[in-house]
N, C-alpha and C. Protein backbone atom coordinates (compact mmCIF):
# COMPACT_ATOMS: atom_id res chain seq x y z
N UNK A 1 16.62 -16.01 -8.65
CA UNK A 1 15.45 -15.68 -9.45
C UNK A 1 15.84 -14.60 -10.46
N UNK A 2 15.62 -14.76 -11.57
CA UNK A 2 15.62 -13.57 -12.55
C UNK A 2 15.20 -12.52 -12.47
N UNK A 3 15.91 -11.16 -12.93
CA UNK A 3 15.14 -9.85 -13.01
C UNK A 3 13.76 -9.73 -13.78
N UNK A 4 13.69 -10.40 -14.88
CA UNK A 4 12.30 -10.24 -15.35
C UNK A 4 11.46 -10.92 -14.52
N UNK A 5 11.45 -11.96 -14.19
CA UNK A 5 10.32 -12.89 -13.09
C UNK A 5 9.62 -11.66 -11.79
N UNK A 6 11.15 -11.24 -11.20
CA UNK A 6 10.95 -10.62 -10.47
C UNK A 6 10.26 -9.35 -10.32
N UNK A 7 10.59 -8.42 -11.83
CA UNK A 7 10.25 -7.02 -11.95
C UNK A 7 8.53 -7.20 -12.33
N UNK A 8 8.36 -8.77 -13.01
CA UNK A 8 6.85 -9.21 -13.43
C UNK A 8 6.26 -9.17 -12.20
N UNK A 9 6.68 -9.87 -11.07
CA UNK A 9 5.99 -9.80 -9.96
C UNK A 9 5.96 -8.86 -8.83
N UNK A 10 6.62 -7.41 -9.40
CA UNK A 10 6.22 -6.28 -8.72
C UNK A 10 5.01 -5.74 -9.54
N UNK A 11 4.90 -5.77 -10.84
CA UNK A 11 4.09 -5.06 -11.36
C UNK A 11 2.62 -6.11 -11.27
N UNK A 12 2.97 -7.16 -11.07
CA UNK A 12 1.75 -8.13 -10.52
C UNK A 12 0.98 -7.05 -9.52
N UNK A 13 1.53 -7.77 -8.48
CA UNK A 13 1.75 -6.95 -7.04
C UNK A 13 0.80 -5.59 -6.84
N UNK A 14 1.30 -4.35 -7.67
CA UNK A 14 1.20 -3.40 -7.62
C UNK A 14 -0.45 -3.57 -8.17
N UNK A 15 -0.56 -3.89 -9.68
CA UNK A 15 -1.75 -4.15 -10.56
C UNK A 15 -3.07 -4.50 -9.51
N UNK A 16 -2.39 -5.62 -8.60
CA UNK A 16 -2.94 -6.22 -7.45
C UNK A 16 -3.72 -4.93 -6.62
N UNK A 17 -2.43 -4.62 -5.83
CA UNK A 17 -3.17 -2.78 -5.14
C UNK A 17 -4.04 -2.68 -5.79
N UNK A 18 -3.99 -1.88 -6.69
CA UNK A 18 -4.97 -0.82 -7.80
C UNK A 18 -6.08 -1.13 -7.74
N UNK A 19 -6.44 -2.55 -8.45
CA UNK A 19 -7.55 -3.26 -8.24
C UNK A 19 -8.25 -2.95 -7.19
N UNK A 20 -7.53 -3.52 -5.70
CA UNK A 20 -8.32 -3.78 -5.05
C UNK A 20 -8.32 -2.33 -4.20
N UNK A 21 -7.93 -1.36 -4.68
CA UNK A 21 -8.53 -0.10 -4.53
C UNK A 21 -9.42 0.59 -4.82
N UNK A 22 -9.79 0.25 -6.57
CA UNK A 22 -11.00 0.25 -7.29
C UNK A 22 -12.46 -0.58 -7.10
N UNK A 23 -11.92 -1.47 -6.21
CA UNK A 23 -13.34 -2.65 -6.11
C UNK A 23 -13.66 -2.75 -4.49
N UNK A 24 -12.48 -3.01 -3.58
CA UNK A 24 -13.41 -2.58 -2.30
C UNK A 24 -13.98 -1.65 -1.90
N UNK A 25 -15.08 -2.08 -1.14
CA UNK A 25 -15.10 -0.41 -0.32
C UNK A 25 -15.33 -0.57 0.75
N UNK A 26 -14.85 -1.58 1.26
CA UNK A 26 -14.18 -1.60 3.04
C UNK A 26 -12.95 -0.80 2.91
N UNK A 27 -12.78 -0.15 4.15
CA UNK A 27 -11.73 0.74 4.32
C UNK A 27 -10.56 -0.42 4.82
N UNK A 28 -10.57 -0.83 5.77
CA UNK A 28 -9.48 -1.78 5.75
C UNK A 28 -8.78 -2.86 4.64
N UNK A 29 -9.81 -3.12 3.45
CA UNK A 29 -9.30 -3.70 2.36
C UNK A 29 -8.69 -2.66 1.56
N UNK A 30 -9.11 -1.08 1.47
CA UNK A 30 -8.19 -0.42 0.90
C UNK A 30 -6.83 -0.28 1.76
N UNK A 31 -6.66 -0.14 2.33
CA UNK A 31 -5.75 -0.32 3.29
C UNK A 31 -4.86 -1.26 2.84
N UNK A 32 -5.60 -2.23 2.96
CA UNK A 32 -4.26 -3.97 2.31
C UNK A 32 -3.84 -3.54 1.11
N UNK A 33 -4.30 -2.89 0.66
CA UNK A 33 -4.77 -2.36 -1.21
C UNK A 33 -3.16 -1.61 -1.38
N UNK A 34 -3.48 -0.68 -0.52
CA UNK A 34 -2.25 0.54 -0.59
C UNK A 34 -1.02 -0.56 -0.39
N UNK A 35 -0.89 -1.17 0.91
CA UNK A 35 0.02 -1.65 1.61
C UNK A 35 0.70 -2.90 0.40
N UNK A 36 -0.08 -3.46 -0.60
CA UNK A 36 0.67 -4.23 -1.88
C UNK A 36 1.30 -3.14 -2.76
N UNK A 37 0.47 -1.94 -2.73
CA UNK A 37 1.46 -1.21 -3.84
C UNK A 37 2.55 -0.37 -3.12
N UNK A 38 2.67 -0.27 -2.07
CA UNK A 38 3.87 0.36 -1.16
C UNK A 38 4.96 -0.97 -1.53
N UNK A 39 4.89 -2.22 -0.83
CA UNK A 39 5.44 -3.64 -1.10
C UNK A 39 6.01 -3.58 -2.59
N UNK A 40 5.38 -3.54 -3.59
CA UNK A 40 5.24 -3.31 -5.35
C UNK A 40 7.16 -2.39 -5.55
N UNK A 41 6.14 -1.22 -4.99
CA UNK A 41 7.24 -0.47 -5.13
C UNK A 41 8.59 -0.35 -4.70
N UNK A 42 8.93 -1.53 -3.26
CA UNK A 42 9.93 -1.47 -2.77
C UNK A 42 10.51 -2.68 -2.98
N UNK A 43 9.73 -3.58 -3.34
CA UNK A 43 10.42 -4.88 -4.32
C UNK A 43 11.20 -4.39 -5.55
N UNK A 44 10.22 -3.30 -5.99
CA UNK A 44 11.17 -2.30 -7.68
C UNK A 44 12.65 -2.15 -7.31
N UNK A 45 12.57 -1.44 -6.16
CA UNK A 45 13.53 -0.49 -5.83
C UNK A 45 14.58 -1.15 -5.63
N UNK A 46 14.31 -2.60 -4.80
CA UNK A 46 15.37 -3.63 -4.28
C UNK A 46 15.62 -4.07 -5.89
N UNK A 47 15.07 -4.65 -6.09
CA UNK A 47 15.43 -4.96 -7.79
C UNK A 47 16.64 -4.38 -8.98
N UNK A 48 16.03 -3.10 -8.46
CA UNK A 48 17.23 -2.43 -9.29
C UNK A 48 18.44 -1.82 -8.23
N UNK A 49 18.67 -2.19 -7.27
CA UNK A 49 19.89 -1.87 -6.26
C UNK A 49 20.29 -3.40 -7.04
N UNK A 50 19.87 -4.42 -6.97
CA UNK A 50 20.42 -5.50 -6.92
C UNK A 50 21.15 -5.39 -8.23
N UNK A 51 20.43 -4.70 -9.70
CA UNK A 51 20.67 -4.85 -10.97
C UNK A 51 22.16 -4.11 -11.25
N UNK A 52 22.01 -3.23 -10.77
CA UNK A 52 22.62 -1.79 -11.24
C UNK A 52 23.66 -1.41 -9.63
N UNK A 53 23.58 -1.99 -8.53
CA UNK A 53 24.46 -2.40 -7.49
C UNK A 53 24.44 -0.70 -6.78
N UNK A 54 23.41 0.13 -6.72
CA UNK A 54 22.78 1.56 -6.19
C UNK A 54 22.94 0.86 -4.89
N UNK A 55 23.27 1.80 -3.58
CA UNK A 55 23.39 1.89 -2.12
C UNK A 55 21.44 2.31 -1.78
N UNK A 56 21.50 3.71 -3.11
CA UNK A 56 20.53 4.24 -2.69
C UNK A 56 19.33 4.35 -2.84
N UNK A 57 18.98 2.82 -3.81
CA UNK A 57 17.46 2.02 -4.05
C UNK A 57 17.71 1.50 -3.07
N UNK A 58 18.04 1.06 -2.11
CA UNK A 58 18.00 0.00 -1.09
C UNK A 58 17.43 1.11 0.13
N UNK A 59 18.14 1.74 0.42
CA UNK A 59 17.61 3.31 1.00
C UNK A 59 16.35 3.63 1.37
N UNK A 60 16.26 3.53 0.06
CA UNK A 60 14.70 4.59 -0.92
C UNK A 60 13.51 2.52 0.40
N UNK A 61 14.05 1.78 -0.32
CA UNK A 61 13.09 1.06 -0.01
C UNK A 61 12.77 0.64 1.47
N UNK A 62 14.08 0.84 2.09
CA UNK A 62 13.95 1.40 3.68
C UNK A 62 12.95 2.28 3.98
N UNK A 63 13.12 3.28 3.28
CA UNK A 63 11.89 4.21 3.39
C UNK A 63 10.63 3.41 3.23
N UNK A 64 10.42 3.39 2.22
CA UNK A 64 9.06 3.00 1.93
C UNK A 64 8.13 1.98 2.88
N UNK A 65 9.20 1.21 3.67
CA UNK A 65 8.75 -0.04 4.26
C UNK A 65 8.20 0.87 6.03
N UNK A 66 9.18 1.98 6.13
CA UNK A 66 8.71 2.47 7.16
C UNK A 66 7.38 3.34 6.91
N UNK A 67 7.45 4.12 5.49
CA UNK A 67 6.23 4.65 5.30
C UNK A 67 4.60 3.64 5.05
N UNK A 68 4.95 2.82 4.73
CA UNK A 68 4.22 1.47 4.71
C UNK A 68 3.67 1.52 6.15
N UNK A 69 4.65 1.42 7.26
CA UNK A 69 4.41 0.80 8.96
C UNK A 69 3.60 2.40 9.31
N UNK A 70 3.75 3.30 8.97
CA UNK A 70 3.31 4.60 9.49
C UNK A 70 1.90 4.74 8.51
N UNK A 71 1.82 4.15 7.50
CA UNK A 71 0.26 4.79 7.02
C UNK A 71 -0.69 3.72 7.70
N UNK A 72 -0.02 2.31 7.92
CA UNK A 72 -0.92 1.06 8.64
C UNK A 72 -1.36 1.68 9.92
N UNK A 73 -0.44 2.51 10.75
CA UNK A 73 -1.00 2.71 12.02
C UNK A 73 -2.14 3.83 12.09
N UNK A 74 -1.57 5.15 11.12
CA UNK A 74 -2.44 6.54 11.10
C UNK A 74 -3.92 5.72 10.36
N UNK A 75 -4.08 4.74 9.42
CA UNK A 75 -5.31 4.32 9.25
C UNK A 75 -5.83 3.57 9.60
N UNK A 76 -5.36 2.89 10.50
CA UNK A 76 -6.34 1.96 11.22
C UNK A 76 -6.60 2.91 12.68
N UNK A 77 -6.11 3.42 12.95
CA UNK A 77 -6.76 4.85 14.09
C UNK A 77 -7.59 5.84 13.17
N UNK A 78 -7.80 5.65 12.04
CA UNK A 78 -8.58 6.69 11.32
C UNK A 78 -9.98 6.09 11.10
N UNK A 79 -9.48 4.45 10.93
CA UNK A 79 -10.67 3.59 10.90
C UNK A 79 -11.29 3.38 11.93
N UNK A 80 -10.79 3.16 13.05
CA UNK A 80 -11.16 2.74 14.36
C UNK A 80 -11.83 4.33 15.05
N UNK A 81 -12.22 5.31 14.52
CA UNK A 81 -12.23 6.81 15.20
C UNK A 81 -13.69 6.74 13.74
N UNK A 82 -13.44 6.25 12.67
CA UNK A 82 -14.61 6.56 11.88
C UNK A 82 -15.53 5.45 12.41
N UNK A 83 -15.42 4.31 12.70
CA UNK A 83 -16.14 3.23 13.16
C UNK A 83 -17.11 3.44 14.37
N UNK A 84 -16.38 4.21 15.44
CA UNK A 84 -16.87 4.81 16.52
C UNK A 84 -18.09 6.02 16.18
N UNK A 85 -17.92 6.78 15.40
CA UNK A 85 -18.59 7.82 15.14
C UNK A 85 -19.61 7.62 13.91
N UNK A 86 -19.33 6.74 13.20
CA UNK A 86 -20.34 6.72 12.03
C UNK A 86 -21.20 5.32 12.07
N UNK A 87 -20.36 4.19 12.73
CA UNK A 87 -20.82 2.74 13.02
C UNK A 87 -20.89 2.19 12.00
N UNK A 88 -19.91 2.65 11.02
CA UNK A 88 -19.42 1.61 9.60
C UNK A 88 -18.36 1.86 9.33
N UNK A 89 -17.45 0.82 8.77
CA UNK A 89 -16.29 0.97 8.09
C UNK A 89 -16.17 1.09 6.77
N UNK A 90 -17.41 1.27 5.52
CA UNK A 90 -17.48 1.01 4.60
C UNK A 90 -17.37 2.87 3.89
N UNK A 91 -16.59 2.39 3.05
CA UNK A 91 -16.28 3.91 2.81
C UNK A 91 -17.34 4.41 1.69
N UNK A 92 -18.49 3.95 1.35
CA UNK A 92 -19.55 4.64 0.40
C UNK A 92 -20.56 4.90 1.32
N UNK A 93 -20.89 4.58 2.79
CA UNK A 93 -21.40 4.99 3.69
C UNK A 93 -21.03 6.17 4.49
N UNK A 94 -19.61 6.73 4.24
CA UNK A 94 -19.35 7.57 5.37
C UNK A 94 -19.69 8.89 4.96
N UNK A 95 -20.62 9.80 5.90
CA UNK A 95 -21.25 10.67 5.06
C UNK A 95 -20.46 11.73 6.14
N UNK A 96 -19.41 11.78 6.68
CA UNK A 96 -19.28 12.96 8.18
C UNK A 96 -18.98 13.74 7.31
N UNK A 97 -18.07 14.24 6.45
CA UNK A 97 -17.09 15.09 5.65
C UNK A 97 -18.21 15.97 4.94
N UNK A 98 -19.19 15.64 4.67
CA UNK A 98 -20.21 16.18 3.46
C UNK A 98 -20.45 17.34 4.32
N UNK A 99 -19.85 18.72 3.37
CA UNK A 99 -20.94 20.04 4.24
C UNK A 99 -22.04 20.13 3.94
């Protein structure tokens, strides 16, 4: 596959996130939201290890894939702990935080 096809369909990808960060407001769809632009960004990263033959974009995107697996777990226990206590998941409903 080509670098442009490819670098098009990170910034797809990512565009993708954003969106659907701006328009849901289920907390678990922001969630999927983040988790395309984490993906976005580590497709970049692989991209240009592949282009430019870097050890340490490949690295970087190791990272990201674990930081990816670690924000899925801390928010869906953030969701599952707001669900319990407020009895919605919808994040224009959650009023706990308000002093």
């Amino acid at each position: 596959m080509p670098a442009q096809s490819l670098l098009l369909l990170s910034h797809a990808l990512f565009c993708l996130g954003v969106f659907g960060m701006l328009v849901r407001p289920h907390a678990i769809g922001m969630l999927l939201s983040i988790e395309l632009m984490l993906n976005a960004a580590a497709l970049n990263f692989v991209l240009w290890s592949r282009l430019f033959g870097h050890v340490q974009a490949q690295a970087f995107a190791l990272f990201i894939i674990a930081l990816a697996a670690c924000e899925a777990v801390v928010g869906l226990a953030i969701i599952i702990r707001l669900s319990r206590m407020a009895k919605t998941v919808f994040a224009d409903q959650v009023t706990l935080l308000k002093g």
